[in-house]
Each structure stands twice: as structure tokens, then as C-alpha cells.
C-alpha atoms as a PDB file:
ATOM      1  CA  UNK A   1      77.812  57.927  40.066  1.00  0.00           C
ATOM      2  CA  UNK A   2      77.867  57.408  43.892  1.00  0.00           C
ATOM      3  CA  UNK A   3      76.577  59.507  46.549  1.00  0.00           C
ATOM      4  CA  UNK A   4      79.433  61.160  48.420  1.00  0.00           C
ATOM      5  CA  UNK A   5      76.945  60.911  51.012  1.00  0.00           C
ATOM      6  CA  UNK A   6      77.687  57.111  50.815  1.00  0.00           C
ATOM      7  CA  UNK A   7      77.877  55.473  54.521  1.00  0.00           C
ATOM      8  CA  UNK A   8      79.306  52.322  55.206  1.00  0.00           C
ATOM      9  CA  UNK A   9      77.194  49.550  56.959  1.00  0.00           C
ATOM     10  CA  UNK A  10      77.590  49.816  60.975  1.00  0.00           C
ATOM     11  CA  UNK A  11      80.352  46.358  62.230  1.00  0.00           C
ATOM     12  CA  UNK A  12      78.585  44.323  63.555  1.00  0.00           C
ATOM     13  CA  UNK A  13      75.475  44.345  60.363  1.00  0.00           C
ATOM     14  CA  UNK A  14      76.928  40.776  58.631  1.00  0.00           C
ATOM     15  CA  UNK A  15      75.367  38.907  56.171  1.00  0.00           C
ATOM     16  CA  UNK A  16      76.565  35.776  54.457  1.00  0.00           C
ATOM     17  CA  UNK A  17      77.839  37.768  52.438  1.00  0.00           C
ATOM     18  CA  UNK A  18      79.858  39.456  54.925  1.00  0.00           C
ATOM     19  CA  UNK A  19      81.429  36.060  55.817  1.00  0.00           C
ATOM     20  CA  UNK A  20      82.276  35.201  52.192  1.00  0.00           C
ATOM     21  CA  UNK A  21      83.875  38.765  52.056  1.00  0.00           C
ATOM     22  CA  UNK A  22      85.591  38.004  55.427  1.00  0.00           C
ATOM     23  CA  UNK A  23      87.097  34.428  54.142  1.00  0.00           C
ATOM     24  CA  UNK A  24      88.049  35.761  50.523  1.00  0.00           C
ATOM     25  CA  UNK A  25      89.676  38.825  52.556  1.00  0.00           C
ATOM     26  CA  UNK A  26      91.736  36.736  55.405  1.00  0.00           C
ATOM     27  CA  UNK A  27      92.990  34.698  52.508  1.00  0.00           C
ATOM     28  CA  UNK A  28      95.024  37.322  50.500  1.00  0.00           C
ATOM     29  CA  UNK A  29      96.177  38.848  54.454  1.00  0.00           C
ATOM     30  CA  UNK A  30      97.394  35.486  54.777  1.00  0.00           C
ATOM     31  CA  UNK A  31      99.000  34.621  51.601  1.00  0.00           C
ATOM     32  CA  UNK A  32     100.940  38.218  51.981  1.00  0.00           C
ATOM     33  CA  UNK A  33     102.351  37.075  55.367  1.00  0.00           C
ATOM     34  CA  UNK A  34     103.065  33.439  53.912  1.00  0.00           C
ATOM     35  CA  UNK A  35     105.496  35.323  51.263  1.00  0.00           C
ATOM     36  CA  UNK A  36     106.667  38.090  54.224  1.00  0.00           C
ATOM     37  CA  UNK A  37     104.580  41.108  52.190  1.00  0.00           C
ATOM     38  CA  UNK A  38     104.189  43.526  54.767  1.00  0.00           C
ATOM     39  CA  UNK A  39     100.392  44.308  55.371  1.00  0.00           C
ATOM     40  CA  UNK A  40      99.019  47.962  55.335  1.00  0.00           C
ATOM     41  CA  UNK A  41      95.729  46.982  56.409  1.00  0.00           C
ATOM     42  CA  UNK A  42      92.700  44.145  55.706  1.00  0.00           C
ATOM     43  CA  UNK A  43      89.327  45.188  55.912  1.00  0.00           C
ATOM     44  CA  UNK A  44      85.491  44.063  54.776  1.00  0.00           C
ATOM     45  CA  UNK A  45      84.208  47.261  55.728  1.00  0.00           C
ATOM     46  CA  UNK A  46      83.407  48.498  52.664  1.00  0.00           C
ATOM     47  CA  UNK A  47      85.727  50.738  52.278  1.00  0.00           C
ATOM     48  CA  UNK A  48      84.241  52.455  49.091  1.00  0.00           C
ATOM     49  CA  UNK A  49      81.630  52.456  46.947  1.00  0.00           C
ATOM     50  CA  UNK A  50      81.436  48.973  45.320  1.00  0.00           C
ATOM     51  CA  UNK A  51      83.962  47.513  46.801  1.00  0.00           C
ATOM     52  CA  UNK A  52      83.425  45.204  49.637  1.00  0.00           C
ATOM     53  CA  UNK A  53      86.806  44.785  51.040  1.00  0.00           C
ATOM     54  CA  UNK A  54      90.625  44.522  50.483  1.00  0.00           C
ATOM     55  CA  UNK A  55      94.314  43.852  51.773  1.00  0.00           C
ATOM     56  CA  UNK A  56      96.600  46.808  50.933  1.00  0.00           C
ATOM     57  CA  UNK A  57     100.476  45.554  51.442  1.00  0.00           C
ATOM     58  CA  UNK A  58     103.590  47.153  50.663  1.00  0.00           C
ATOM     59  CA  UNK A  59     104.410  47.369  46.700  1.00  0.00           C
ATOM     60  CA  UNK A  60     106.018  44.761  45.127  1.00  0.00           C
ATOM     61  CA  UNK A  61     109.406  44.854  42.696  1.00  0.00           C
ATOM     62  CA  UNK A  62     108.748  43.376  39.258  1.00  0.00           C
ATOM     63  CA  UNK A  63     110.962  40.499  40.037  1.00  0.00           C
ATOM     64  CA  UNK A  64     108.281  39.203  42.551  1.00  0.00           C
ATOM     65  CA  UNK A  65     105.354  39.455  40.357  1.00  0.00           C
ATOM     66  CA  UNK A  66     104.549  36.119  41.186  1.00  0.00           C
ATOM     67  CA  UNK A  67     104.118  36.566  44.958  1.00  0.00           C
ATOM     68  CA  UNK A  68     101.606  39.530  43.865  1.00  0.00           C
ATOM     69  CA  UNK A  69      99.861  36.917  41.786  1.00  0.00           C
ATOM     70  CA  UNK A  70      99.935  34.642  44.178  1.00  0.00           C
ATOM     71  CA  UNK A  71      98.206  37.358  46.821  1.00  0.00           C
ATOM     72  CA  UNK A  72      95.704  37.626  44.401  1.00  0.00           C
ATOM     73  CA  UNK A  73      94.770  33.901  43.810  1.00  0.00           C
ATOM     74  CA  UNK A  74      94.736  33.083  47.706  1.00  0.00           C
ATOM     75  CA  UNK A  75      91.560  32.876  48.146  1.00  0.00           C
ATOM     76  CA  UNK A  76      90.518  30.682  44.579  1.00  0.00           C
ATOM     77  CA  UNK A  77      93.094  28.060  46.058  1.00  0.00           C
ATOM     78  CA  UNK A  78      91.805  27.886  49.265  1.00  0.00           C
ATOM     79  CA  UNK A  79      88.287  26.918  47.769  1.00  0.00           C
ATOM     80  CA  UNK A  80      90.046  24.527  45.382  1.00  0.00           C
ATOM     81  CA  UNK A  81      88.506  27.126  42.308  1.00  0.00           C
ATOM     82  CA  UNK A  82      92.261  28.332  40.785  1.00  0.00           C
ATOM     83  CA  UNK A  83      91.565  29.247  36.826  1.00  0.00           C
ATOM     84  CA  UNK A  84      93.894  27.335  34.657  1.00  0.00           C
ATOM     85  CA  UNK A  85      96.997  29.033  32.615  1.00  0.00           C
ATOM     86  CA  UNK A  86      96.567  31.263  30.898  1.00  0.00           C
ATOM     87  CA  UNK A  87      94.459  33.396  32.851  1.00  0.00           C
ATOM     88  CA  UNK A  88      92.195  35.224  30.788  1.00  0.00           C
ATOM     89  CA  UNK A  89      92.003  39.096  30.526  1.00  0.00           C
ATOM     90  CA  UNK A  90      88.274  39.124  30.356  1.00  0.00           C
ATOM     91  CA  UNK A  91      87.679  38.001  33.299  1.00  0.00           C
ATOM     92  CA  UNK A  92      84.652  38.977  35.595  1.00  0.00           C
ATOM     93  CA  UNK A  93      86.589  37.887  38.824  1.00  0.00           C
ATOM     94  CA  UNK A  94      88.620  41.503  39.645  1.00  0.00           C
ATOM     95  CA  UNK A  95      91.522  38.936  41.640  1.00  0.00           C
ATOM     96  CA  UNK A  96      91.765  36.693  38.015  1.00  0.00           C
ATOM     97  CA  UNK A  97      91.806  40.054  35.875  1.00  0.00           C
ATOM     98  CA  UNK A  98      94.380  41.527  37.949  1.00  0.00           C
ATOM     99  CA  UNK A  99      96.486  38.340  38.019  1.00  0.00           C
ATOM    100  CA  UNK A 100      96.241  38.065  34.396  1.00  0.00           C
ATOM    101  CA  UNK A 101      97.472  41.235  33.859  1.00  0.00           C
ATOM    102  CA  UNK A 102     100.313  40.415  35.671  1.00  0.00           C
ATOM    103  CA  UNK A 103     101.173  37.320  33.918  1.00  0.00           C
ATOM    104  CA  UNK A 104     101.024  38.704  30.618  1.00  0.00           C
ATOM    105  CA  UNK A 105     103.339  42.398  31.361  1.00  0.00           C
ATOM    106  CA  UNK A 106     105.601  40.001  32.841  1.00  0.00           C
ATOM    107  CA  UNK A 107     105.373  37.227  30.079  1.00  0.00           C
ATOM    108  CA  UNK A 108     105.153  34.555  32.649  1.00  0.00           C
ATOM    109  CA  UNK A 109     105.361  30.949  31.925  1.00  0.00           C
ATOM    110  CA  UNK A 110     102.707  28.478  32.955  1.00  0.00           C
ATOM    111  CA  UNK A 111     105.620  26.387  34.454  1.00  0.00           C
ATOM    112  CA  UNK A 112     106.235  29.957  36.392  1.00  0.00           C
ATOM    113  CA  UNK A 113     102.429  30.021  36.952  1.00  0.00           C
ATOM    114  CA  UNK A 114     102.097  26.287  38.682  1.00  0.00           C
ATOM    115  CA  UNK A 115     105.503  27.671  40.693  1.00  0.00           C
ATOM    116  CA  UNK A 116     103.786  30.460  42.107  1.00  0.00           C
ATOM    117  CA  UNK A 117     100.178  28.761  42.783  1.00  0.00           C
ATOM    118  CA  UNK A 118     101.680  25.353  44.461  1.00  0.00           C
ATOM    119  CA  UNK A 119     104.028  27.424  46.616  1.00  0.00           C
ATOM    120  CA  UNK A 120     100.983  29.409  47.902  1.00  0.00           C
ATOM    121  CA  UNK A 121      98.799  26.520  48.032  1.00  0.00           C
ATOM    122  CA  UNK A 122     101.460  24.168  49.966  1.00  0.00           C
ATOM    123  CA  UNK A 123     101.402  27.162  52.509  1.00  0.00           C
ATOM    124  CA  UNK A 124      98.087  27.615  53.093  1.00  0.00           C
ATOM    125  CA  UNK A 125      97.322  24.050  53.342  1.00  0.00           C
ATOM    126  CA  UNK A 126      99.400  23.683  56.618  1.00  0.00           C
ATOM    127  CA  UNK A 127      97.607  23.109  59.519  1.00  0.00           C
ATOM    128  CA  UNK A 128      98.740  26.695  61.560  1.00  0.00           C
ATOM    129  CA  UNK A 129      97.718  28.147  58.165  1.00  0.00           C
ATOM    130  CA  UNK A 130      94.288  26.578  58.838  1.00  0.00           C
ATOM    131  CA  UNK A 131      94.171  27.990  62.065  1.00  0.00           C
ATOM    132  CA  UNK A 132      95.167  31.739  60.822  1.00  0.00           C
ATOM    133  CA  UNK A 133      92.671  31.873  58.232  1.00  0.00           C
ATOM    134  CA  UNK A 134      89.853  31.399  60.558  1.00  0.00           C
ATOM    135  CA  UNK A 135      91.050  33.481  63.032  1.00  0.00           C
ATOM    136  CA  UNK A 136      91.870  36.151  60.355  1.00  0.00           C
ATOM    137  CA  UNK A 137      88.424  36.251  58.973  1.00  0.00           C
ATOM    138  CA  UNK A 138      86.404  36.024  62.627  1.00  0.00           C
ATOM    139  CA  UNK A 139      88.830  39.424  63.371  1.00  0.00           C
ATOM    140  CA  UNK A 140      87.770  40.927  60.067  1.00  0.00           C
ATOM    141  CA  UNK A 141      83.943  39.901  60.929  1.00  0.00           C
ATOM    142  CA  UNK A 142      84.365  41.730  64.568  1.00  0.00           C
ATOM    143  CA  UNK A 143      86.114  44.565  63.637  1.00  0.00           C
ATOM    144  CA  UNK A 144      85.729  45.631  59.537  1.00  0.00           C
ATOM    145  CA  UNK A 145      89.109  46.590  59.711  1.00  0.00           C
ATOM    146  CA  UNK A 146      92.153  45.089  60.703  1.00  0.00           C
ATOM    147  CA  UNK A 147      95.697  47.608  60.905  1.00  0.00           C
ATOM    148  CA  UNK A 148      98.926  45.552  59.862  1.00  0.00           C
ATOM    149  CA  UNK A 149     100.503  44.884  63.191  1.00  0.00           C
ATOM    150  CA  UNK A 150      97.104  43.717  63.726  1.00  0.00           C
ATOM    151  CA  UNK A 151      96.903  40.896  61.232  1.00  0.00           C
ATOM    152  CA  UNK A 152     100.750  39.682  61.925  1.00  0.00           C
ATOM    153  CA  UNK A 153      99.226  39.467  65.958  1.00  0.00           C
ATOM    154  CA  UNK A 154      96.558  37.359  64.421  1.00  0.00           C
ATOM    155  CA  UNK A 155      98.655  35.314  62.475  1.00  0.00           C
ATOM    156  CA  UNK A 156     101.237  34.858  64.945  1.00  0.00           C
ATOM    157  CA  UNK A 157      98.509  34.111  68.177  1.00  0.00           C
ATOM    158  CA  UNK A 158      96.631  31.596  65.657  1.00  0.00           C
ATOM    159  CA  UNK A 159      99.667  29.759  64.980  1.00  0.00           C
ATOM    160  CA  UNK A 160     100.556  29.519  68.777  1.00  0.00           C
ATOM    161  CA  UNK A 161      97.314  28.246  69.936  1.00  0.00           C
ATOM    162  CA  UNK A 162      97.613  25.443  66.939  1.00  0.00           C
ATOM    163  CA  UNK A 163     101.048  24.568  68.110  1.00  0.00           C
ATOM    164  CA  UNK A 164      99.990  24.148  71.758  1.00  0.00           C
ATOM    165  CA  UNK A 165      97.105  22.317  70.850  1.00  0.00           C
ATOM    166  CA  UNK A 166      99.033  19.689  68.865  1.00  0.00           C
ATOM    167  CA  UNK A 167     101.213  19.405  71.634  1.00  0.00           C
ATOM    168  CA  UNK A 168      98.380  19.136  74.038  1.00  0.00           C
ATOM    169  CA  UNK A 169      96.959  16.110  72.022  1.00  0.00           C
ATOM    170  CA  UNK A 170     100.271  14.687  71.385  1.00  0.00           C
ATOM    171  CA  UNK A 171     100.696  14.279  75.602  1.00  0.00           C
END
């Protein structure tokens, strides 16, 4: 059992750790906004006992299960490290559990699996989506937590700046 006198580490104390945390982190924030999930908040601030970080967004209907799973394998398709259908329930990785829970209450189909996987992965493979991810996870390293608003601002300034500087290059 944990402390309840259990005190997060002070922003600004990162380890390598911290950065992993921040990437993993920025890519589920991202992959919500991708699929227009509203964000709650994204934070590596360790906000219990445990748990090094997490994106809370708005609950999902059943009928888009897959953008939940999706959410949830962000950040194993950004490092080119998605599991393979079917996703096991005995999984160590809390994201590939989770998922895998999904895709077996909702009896999904690998052909539904590779759906919701390639859409993700097309997204975050675009070059603004790049651009977003870093800037996501450098907020996340500065701050611990980022609010909602916060992480569509992000987004939004990220993709801007990439825009500009394509157009910059392309004069």
C-alpha cells in the first residue's frame, strides 16, 4: 500500500524516463485530437501512485471503440512497435491490455483492427503531426500537466509553425 503522504516529483526533476513518459503521453493527446476526442487533460506528472502519466478525454460510445483503441496504440505506432491481431489479454503493456479488452467485448475483426491502426498511423505520420508530437511532449516536459484547451493550442500552434515553414522553404 502507498503512503497517502505520497508527493509527486517537483516539474522541472526529468529523467529519461521523464522524456519517454512525455513522448508515450503526447502520442495518445495527439491521436485523441487526430479522431476529434475532446481532451480533459495530459499530464507526466505522476499523477498517482504508480502511474507515471495519462490523457483523460471525453468517453467514448461503443460504436467508436476503435478510435479508443486507436488512443491507446498511439504511441506503439509511432515507435513502429504495434502488437499483431489478436492482441493478447495477458499483456504486461497496460495500453495493449486495455486495447485488447476492447477488441474482444466488442468482437472486433482483425480487418477492423488494421482499419483502426492504419487510420491512426496515416495521421500521425503527416508531417504537422510530426511537428505536434514534439511540441506536445516538450509542453508536457515544462509543465507536468497540460489542461485540454491547452493541448488543442499546442496542436493547433505546432501545425501553424509547420505550415509556415513549408511555405517559407517552398519561396
Amino acid at each position: 500500500m502507498f503512503s497517502s503522504a505520497y508527493v509527486s516529483p517537483p516539474v522541472g526533476f526529468w529523467t529519461s524516463l521523464a522524456r519517454t513518459e512525455a513522448n508515450h503521453e503526447a502520442a495518445h493527446a495527439l491521436a485523441a485530437e487526430l479522431l476529434s476526442v475532446p481532451i480533459i487533460e495530459a499530464r507526466i506528472d505522476q499523477p498517482e501512485p504508480g502511474v507515471l502519466g495519462h490523457v483523460v478525454h471525453d468517453k467514448l460510445p461503443p460504436e467508436a471503440s476503435w478510435k479508443h483503441l486507436a488512443i491507446l496504440l498511439a504511441p506503439h505506432l509511432v515507435t513502429d512497435r504495434c502488437p499483431e491481431f489478436p492482441l493478447s489479454l495477458h499483456s504486461d503493456d497496460h495500453d495493449v491490455f486495455m486495447a485488447a479488452c476492447i477488441a474482444y467485448e466488442t468482437s472486433m475483426t482483425e480487418a477492423e483492427y488494421d482499419n483502426a491502426t492504419n487510420i491512426i498511423r496515416e495521421l500521425l505520420e503527416i508531417g504537422t503531426s510530426q511537428s505536434a508530437l514534439k511540441a506536445l511532449a516538450s509542453a508536457l516536459l515544462e509543465h507536468g500537466l497540460l489542461q485540454g484547451d491547452e493541448v488543442r493550442r499546442i496542436i493547433r500552434d505546432a501545425e501553424q509553425a509547420h505550415r509556415n515553414a513549408r511555405k517559407q522553404e517552398a519561396s
